[in-house]
N, C-alpha and C. Protein backbone atom coordinates (compact mmCIF):
# COMPACT_ATOMS: atom_id res chain seq x y z
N UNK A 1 -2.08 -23.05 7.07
CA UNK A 1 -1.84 -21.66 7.40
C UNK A 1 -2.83 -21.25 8.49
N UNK A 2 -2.34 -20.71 9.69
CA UNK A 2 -3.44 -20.07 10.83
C UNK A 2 -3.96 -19.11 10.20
N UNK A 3 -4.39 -18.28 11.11
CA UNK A 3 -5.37 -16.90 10.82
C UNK A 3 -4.79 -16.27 10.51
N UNK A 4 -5.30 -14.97 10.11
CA UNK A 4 -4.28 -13.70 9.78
C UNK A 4 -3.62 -13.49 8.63
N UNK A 5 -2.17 -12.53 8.54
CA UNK A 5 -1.45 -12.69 7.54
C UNK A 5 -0.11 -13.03 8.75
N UNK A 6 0.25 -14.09 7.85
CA UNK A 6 2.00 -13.75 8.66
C UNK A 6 2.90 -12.78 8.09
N UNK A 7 4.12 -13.20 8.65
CA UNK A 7 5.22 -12.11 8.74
C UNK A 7 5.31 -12.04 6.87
N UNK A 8 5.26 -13.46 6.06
CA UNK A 8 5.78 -13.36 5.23
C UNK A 8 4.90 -12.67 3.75
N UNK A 9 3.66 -13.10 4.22
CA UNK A 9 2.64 -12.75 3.50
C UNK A 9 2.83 -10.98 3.79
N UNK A 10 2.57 -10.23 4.83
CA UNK A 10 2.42 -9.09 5.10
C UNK A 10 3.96 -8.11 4.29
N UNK A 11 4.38 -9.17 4.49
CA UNK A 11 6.47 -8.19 3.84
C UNK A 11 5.85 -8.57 2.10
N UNK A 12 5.34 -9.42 1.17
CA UNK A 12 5.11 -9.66 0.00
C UNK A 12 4.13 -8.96 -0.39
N UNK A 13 2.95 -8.30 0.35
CA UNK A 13 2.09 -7.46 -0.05
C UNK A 13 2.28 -6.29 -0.03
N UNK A 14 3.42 -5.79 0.99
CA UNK A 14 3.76 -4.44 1.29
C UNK A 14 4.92 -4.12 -0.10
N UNK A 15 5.67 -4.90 -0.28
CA UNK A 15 6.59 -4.78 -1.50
C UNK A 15 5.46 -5.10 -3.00
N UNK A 16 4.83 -5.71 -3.38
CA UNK A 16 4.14 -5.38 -4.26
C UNK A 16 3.17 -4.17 -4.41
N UNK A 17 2.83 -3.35 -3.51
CA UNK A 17 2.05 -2.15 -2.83
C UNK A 17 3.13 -0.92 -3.37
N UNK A 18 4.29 -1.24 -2.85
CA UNK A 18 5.37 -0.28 -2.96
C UNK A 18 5.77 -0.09 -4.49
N UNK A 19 5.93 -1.45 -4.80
CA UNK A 19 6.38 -1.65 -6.40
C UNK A 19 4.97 -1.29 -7.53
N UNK A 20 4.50 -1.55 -7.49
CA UNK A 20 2.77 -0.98 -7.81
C UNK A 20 2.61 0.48 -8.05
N UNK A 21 2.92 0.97 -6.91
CA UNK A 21 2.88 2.48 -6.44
C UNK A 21 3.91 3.69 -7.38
N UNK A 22 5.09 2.64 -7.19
CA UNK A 22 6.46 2.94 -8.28
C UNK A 22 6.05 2.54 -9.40
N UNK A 23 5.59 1.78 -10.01
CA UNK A 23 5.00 1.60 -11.87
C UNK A 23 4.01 2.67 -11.81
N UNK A 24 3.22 2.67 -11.15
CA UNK A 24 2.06 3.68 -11.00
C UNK A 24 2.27 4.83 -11.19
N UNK A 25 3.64 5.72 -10.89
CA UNK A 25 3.93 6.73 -10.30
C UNK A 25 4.93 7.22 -11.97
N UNK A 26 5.54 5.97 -12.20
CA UNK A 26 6.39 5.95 -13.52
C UNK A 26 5.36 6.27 -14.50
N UNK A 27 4.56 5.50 -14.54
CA UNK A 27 3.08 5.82 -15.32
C UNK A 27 2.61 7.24 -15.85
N UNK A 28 2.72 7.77 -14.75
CA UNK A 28 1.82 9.13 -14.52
C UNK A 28 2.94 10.23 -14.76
N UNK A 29 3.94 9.82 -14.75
CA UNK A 29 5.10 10.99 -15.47
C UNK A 29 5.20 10.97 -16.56
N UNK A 30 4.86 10.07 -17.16
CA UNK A 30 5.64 10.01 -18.93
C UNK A 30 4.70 10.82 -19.70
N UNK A 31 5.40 11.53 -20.60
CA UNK A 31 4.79 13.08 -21.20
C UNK A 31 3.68 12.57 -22.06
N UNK A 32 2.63 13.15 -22.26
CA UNK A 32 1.05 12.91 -22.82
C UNK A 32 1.79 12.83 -24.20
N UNK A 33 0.72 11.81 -25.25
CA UNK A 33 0.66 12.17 -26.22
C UNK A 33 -0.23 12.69 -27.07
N UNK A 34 0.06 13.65 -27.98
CA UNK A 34 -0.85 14.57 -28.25
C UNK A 34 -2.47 13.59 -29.22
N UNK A 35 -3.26 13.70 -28.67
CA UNK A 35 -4.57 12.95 -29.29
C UNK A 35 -4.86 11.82 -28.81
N UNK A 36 -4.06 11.19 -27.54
CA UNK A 36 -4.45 10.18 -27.22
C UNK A 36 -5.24 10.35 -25.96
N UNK A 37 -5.89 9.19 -25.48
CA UNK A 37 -6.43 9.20 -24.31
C UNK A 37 -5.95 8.60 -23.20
N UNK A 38 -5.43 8.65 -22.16
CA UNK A 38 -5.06 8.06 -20.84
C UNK A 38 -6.41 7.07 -20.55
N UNK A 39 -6.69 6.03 -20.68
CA UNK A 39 -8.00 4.89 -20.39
C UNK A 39 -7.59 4.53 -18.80
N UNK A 40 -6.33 4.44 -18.32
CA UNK A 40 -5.96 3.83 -17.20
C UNK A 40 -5.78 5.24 -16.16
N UNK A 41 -6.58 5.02 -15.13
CA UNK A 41 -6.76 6.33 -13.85
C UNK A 41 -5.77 5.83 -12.86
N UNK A 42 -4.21 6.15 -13.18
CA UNK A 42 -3.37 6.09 -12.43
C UNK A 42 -3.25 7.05 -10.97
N UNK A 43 -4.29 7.83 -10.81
CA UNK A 43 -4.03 8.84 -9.48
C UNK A 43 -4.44 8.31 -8.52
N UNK A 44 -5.72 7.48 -9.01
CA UNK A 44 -6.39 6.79 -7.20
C UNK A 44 -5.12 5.35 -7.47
N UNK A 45 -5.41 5.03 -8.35
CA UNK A 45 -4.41 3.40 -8.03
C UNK A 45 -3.43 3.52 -7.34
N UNK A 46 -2.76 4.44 -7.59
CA UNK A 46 -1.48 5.33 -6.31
C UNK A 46 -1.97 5.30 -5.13
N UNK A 47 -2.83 6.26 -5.33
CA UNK A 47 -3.82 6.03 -3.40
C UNK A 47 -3.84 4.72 -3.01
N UNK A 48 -4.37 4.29 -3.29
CA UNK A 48 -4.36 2.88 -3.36
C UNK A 48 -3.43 2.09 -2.82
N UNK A 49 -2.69 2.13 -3.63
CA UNK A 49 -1.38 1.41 -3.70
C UNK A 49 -0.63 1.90 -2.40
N UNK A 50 -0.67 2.98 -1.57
CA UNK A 50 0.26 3.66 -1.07
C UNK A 50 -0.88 3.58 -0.04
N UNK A 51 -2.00 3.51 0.59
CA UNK A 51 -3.08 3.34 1.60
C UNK A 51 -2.53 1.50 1.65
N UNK A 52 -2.76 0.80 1.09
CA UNK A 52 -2.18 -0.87 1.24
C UNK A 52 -1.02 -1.13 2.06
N UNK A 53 -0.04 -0.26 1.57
CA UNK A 53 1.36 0.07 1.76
C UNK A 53 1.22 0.50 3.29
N UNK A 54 0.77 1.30 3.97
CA UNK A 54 0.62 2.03 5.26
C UNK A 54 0.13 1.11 6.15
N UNK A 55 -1.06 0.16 5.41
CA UNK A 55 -1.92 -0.81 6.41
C UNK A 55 -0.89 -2.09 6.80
N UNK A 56 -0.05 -2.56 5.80
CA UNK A 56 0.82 -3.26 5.99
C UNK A 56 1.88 -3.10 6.44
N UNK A 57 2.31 -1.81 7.22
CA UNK A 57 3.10 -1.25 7.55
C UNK A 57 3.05 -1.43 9.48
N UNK A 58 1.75 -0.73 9.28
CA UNK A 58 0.95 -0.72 10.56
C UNK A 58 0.89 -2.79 11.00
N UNK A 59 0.68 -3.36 10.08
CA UNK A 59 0.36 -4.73 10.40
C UNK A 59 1.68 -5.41 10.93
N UNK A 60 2.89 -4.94 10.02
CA UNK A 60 4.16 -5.13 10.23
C UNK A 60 4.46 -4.98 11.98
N UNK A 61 4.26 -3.42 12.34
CA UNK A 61 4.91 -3.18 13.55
C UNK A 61 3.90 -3.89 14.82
N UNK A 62 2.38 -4.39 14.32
CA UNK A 62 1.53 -5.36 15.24
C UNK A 62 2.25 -6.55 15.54
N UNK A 63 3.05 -7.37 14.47
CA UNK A 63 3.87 -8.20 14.18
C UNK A 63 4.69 -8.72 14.94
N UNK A 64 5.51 -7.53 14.87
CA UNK A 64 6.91 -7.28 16.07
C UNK A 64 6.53 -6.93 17.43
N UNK A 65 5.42 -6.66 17.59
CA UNK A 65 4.74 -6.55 19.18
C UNK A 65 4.14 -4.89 19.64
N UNK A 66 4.78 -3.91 18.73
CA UNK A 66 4.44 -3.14 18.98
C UNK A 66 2.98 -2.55 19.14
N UNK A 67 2.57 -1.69 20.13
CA UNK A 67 0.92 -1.46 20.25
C UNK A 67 0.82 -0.49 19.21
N UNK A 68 -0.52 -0.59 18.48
CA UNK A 68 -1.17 0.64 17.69
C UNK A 68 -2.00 1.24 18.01
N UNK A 69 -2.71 1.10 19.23
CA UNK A 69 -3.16 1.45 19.70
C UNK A 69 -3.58 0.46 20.25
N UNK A 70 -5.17 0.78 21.24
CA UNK A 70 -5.71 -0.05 22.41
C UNK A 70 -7.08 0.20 22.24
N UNK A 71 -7.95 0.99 21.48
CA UNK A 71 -9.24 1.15 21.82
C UNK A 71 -8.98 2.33 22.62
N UNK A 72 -10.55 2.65 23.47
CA UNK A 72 -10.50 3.62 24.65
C UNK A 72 -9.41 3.54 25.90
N UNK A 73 -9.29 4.73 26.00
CA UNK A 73 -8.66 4.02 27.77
C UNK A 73 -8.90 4.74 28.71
N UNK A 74 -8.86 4.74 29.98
CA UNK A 74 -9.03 5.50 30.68
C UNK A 74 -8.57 6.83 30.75
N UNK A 75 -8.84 7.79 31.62
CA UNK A 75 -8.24 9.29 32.10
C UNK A 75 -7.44 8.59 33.21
């Protein structure tokens, strides 16, 4: 394997990110029960999950050639 992530690695992390995000999200809806404690902090794991999701998104369209930018550039 070269450097980087390839095409295929970057599409398998972005769908587990997504799917993650969706359990995560299923998670955090289902109605409390009365006396118990929530142990698992489903609000950042979302962040999370959905910040991964964006970076691989962004990595995706580097992929296909598109610029994300350049650094500085001139006036």
């Amino acid at each position: 394997m070269g450097q980087g992530l390839s095409l295929t690695v970057t599409l398998i992390v972005l769908a587990l990110s997504l799917a993650g995000a969706g359990g995560l999200v299923w998670l955090e809806k289902r109605p409390v029960e009365p006396g118990r404690l929530r142990l698992f902090p489903t609000t950042p794991l979302i962040f999370i999950a959905l910040l991964v999701a964006v970076v691989m998104i962004v990595h995706l369209l580097t992929l296909m050639g598109a610029e994300t930018g350049g650094g500085r550039r001139p006036f």
